[in-house]
PDB file of N, CA and C in Angstrom:
ATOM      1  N   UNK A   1      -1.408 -20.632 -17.655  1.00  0.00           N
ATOM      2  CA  UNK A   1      -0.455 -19.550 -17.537  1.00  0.00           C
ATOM      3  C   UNK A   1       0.947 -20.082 -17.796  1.00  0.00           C
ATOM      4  N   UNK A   2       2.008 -19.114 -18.077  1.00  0.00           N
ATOM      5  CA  UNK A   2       3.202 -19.648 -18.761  1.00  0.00           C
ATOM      6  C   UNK A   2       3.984 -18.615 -17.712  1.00  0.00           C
ATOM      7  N   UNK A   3       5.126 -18.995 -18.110  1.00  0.00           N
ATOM      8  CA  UNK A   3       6.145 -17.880 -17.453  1.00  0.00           C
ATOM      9  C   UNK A   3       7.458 -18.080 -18.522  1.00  0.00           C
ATOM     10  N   UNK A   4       7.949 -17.038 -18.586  1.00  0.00           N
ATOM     11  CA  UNK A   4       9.258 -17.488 -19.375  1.00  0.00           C
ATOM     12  C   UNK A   4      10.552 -16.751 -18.214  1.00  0.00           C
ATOM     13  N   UNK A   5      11.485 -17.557 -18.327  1.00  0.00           N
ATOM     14  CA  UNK A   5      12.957 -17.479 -17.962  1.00  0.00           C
ATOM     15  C   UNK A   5      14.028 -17.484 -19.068  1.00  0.00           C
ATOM     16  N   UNK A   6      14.834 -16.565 -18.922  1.00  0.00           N
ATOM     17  CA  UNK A   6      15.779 -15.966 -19.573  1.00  0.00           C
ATOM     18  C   UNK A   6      16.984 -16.707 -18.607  1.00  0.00           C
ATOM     19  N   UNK A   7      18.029 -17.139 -19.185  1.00  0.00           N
ATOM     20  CA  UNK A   7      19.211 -17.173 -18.530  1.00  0.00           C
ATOM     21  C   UNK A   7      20.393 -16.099 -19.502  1.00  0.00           C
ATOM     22  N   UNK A   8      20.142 -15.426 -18.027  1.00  0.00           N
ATOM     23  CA  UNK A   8      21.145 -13.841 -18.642  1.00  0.00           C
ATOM     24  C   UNK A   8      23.193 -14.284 -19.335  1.00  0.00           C
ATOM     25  N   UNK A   9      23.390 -15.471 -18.775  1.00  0.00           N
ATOM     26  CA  UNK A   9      24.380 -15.837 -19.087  1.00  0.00           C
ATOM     27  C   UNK A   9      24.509 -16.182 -20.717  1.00  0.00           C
ATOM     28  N   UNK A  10      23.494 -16.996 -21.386  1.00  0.00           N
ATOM     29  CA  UNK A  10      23.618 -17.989 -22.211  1.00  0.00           C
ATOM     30  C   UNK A  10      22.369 -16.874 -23.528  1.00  0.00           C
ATOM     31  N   UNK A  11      21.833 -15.682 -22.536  1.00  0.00           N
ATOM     32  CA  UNK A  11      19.984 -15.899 -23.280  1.00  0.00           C
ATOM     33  C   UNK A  11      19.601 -17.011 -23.525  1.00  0.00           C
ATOM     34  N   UNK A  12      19.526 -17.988 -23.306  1.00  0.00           N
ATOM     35  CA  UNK A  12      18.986 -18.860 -23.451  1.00  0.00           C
ATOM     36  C   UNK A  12      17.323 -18.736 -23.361  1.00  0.00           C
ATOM     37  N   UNK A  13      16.468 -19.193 -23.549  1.00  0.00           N
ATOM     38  CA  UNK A  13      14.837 -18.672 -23.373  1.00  0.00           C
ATOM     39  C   UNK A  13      14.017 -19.285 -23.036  1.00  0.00           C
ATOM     40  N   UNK A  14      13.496 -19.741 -21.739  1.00  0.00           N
ATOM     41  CA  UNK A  14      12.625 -21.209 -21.941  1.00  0.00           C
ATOM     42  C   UNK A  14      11.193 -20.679 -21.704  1.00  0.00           C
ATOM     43  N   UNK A  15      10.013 -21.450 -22.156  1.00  0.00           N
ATOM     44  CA  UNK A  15       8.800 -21.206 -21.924  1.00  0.00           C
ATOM     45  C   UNK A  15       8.287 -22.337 -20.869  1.00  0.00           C
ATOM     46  N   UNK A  16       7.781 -21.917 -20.084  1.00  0.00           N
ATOM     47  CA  UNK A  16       7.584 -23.251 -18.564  1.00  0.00           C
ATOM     48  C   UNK A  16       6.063 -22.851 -18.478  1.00  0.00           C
ATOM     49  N   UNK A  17       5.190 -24.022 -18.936  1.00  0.00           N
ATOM     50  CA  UNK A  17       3.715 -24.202 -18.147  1.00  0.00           C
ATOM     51  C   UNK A  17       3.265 -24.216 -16.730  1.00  0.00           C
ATOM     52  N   UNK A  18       2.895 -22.931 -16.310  1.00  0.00           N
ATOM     53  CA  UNK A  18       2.685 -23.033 -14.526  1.00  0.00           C
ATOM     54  C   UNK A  18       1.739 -24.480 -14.069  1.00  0.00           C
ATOM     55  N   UNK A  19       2.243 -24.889 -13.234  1.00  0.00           N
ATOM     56  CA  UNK A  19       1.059 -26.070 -12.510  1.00  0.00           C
ATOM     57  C   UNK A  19      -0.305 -25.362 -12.130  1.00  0.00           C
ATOM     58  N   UNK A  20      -1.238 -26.153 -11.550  1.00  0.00           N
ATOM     59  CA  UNK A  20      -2.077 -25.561 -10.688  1.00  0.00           C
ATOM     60  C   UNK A  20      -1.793 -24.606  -9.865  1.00  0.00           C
ATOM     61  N   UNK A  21      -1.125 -25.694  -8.873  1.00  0.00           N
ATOM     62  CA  UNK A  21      -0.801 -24.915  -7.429  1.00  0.00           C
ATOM     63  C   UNK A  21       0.032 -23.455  -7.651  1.00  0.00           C
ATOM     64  N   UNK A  22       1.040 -23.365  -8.772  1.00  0.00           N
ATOM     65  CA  UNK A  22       1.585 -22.441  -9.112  1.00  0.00           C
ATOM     66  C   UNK A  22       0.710 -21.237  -8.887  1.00  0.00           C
ATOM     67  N   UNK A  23      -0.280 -21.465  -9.702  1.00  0.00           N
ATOM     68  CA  UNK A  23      -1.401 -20.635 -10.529  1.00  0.00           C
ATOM     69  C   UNK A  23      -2.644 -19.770  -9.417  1.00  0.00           C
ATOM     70  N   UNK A  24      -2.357 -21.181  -8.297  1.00  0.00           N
ATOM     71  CA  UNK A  24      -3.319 -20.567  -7.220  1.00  0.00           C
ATOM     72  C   UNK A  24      -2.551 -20.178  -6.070  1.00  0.00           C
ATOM     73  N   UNK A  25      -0.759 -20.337  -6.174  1.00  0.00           N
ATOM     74  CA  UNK A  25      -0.136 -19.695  -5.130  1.00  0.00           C
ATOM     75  C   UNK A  25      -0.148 -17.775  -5.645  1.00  0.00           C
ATOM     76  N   UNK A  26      -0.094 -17.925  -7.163  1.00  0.00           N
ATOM     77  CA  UNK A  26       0.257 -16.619  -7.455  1.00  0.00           C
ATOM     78  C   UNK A  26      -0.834 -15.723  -7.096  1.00  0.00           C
ATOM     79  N   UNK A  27      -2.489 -16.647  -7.450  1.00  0.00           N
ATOM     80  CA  UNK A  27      -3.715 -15.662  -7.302  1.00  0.00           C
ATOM     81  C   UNK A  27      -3.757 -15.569  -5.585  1.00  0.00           C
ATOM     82  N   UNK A  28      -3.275 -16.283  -4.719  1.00  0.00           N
ATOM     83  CA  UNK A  28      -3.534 -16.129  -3.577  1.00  0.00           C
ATOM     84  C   UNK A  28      -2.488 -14.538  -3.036  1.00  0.00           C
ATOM     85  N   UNK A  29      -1.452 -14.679  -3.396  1.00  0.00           N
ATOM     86  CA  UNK A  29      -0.369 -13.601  -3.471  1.00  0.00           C
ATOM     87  C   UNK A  29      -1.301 -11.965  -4.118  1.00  0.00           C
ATOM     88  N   UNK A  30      -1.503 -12.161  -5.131  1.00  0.00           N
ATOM     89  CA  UNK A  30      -2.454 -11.170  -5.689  1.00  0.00           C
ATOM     90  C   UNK A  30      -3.410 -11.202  -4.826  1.00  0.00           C
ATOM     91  N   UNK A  31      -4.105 -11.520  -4.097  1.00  0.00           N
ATOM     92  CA  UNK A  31      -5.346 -10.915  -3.379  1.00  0.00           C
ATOM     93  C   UNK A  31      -4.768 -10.331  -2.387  1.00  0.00           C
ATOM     94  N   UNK A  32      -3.613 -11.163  -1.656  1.00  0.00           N
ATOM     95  CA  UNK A  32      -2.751 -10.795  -0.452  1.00  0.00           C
ATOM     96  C   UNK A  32      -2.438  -9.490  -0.509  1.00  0.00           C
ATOM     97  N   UNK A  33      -2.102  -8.920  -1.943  1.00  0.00           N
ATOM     98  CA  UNK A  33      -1.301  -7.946  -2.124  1.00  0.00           C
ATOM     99  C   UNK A  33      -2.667  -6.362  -2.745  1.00  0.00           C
ATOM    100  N   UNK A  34      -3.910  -7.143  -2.893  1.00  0.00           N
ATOM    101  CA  UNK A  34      -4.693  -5.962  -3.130  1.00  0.00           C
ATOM    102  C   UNK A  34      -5.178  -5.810  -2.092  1.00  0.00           C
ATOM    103  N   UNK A  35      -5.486  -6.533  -0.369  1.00  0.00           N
ATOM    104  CA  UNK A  35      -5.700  -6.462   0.571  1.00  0.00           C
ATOM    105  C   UNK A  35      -4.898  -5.442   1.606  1.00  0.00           C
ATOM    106  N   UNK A  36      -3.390  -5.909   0.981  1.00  0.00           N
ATOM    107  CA  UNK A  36      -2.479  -4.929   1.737  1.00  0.00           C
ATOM    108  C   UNK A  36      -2.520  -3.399   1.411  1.00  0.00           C
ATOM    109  N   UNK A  37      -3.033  -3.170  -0.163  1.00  0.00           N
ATOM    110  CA  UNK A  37      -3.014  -1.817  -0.331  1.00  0.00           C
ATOM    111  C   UNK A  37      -4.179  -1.330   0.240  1.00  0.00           C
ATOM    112  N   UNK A  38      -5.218  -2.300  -0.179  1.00  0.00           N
ATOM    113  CA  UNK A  38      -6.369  -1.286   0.525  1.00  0.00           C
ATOM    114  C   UNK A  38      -6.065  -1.424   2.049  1.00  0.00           C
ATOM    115  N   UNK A  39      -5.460  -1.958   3.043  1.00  0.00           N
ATOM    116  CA  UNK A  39      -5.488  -1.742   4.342  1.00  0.00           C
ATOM    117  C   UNK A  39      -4.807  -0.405   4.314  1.00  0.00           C
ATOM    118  N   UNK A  40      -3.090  -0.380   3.522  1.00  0.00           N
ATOM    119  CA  UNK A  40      -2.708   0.861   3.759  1.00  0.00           C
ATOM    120  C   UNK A  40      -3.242   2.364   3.269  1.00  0.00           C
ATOM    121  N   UNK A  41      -4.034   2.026   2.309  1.00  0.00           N
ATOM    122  CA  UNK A  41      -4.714   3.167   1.956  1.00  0.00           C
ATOM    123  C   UNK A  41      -6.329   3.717   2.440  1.00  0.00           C
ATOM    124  N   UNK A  42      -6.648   2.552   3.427  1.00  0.00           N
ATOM    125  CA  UNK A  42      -7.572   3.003   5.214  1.00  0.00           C
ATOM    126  C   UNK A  42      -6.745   3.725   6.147  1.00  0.00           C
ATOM    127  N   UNK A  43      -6.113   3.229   6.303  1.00  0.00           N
ATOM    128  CA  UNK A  43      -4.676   3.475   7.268  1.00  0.00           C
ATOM    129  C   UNK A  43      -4.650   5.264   7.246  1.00  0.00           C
ATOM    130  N   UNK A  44      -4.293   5.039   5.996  1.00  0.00           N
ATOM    131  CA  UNK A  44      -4.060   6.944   5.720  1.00  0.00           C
ATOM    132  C   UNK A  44      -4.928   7.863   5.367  1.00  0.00           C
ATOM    133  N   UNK A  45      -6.187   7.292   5.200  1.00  0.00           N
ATOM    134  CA  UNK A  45      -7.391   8.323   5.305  1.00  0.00           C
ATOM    135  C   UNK A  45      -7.662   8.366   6.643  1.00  0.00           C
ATOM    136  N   UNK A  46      -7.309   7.664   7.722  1.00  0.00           N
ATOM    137  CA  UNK A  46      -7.892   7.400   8.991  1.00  0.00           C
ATOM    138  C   UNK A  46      -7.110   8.211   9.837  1.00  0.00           C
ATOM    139  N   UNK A  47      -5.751   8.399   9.041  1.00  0.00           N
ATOM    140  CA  UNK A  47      -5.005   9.498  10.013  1.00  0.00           C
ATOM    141  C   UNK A  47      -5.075  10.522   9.285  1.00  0.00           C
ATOM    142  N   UNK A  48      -5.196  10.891   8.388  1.00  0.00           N
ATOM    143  CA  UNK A  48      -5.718  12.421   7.430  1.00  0.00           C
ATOM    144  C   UNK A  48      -6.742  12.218   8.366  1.00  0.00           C
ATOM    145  N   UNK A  49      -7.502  11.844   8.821  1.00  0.00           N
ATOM    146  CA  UNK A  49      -8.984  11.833   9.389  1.00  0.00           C
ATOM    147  C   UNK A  49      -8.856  13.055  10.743  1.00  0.00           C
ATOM    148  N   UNK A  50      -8.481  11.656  11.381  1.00  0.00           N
ATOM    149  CA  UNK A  50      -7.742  12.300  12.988  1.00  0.00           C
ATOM    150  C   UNK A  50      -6.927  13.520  12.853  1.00  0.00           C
ATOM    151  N   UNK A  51      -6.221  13.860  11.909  1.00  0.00           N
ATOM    152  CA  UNK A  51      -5.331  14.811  12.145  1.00  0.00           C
ATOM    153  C   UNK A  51      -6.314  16.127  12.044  1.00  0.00           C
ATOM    154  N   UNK A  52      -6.743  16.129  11.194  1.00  0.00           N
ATOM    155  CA  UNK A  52      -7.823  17.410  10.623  1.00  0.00           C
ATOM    156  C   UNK A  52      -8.809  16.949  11.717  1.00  0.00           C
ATOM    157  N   UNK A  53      -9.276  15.796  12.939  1.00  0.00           N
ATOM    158  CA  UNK A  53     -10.595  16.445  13.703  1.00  0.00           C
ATOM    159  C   UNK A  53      -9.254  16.861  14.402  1.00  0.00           C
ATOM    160  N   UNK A  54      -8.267  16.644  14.944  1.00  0.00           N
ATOM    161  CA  UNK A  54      -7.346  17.181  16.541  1.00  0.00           C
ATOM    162  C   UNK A  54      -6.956  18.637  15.806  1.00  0.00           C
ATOM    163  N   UNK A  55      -6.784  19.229  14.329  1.00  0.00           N
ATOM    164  CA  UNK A  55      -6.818  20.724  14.016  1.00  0.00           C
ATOM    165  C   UNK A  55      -8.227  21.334  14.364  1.00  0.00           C
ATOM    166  N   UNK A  56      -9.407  20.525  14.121  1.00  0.00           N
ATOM    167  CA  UNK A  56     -10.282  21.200  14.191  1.00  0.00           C
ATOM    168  C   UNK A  56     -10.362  21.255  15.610  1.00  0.00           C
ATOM    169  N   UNK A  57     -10.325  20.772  16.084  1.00  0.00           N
ATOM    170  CA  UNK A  57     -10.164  20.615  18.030  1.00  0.00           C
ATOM    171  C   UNK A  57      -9.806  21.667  18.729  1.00  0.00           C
ATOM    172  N   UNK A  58      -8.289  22.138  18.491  1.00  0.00           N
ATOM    173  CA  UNK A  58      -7.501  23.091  18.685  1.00  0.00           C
ATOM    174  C   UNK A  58      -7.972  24.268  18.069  1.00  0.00           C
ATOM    175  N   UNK A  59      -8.624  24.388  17.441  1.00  0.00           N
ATOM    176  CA  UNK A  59      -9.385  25.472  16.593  1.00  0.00           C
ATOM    177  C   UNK A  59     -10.590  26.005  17.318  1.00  0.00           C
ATOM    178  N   UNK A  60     -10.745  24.986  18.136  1.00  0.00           N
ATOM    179  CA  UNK A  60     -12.339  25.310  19.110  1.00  0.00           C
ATOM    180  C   UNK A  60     -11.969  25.600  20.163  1.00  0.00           C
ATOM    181  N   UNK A  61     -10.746  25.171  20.549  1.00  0.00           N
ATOM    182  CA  UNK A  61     -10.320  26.124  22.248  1.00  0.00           C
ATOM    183  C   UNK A  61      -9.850  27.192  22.073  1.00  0.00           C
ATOM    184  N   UNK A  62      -9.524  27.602  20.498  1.00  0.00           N
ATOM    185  CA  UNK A  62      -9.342  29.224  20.207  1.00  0.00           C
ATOM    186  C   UNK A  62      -7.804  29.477  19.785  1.00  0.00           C
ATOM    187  N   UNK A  63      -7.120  27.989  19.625  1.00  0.00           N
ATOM    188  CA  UNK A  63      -6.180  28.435  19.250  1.00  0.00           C
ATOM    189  C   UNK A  63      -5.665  28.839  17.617  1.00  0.00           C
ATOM    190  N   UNK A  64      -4.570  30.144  17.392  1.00  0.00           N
ATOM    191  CA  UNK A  64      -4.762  30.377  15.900  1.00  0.00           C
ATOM    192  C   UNK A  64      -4.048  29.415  14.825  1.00  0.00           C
ATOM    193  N   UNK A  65      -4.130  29.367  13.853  1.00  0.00           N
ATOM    194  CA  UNK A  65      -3.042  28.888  12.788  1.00  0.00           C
ATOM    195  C   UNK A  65      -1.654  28.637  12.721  1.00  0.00           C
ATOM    196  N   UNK A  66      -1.283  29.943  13.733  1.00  0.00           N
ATOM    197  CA  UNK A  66       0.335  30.573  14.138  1.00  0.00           C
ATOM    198  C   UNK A  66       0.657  29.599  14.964  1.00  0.00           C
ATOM    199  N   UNK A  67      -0.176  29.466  15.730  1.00  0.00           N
ATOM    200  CA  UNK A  67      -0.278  28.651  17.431  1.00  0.00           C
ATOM    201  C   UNK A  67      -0.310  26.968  16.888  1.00  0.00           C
ATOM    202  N   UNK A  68      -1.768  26.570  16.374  1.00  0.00           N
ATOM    203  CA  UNK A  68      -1.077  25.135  16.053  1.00  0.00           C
ATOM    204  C   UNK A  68       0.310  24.696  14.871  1.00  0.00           C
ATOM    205  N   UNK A  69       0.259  25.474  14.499  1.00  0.00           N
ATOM    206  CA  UNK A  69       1.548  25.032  13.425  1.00  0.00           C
ATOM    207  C   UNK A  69       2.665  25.000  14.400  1.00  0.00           C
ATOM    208  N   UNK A  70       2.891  26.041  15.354  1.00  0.00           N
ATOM    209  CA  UNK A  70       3.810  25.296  16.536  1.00  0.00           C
ATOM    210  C   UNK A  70       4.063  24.203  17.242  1.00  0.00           C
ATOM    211  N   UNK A  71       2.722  24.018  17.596  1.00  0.00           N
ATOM    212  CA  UNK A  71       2.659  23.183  18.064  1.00  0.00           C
ATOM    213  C   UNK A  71       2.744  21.499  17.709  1.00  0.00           C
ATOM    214  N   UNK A  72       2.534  21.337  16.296  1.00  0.00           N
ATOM    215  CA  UNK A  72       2.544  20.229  15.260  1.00  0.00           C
ATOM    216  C   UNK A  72       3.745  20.152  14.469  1.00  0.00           C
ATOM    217  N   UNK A  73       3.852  21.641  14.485  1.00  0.00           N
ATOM    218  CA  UNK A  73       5.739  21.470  13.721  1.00  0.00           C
ATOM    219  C   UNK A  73       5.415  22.240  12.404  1.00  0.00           C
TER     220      UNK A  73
END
């Protein structure tokens, strides 16, 4: 893998050969970072989840549409 750097002053242009460790800090970062989305995108089906059973909830002690939207905002 390569990376290039620009120096915005000069353009100047260099092409730099990543090391190893480079190579396996970046893939470690990339997993880090497809881990984090899928946590946050559990996260928010899990409260879409909950929210719609505590509507359906309120729906079974009889309250109307009018009534929970008050109550939730």
């Amino acid at each position: 893998m390569i990376r290039k750097e620009i120096n915005i002053i000069t353009g100047e242009e260099k092409i730099i050969q990543l090391t190893e460790q480079e190579i396996n800090e970046l893939n470690i970062k990339k997993i880090q970072a497809e881990q984090d989305r899928l946590a946050r995108l559990a996260k928010e089906e899990q409260e879409k989840a909950n929210k719609q059973s505590a509507l359906n909830k309120l729906s079974a002690l009889g309250l109307t549409e009018a009534e929970i939207k008050a109550l939730i905002g």
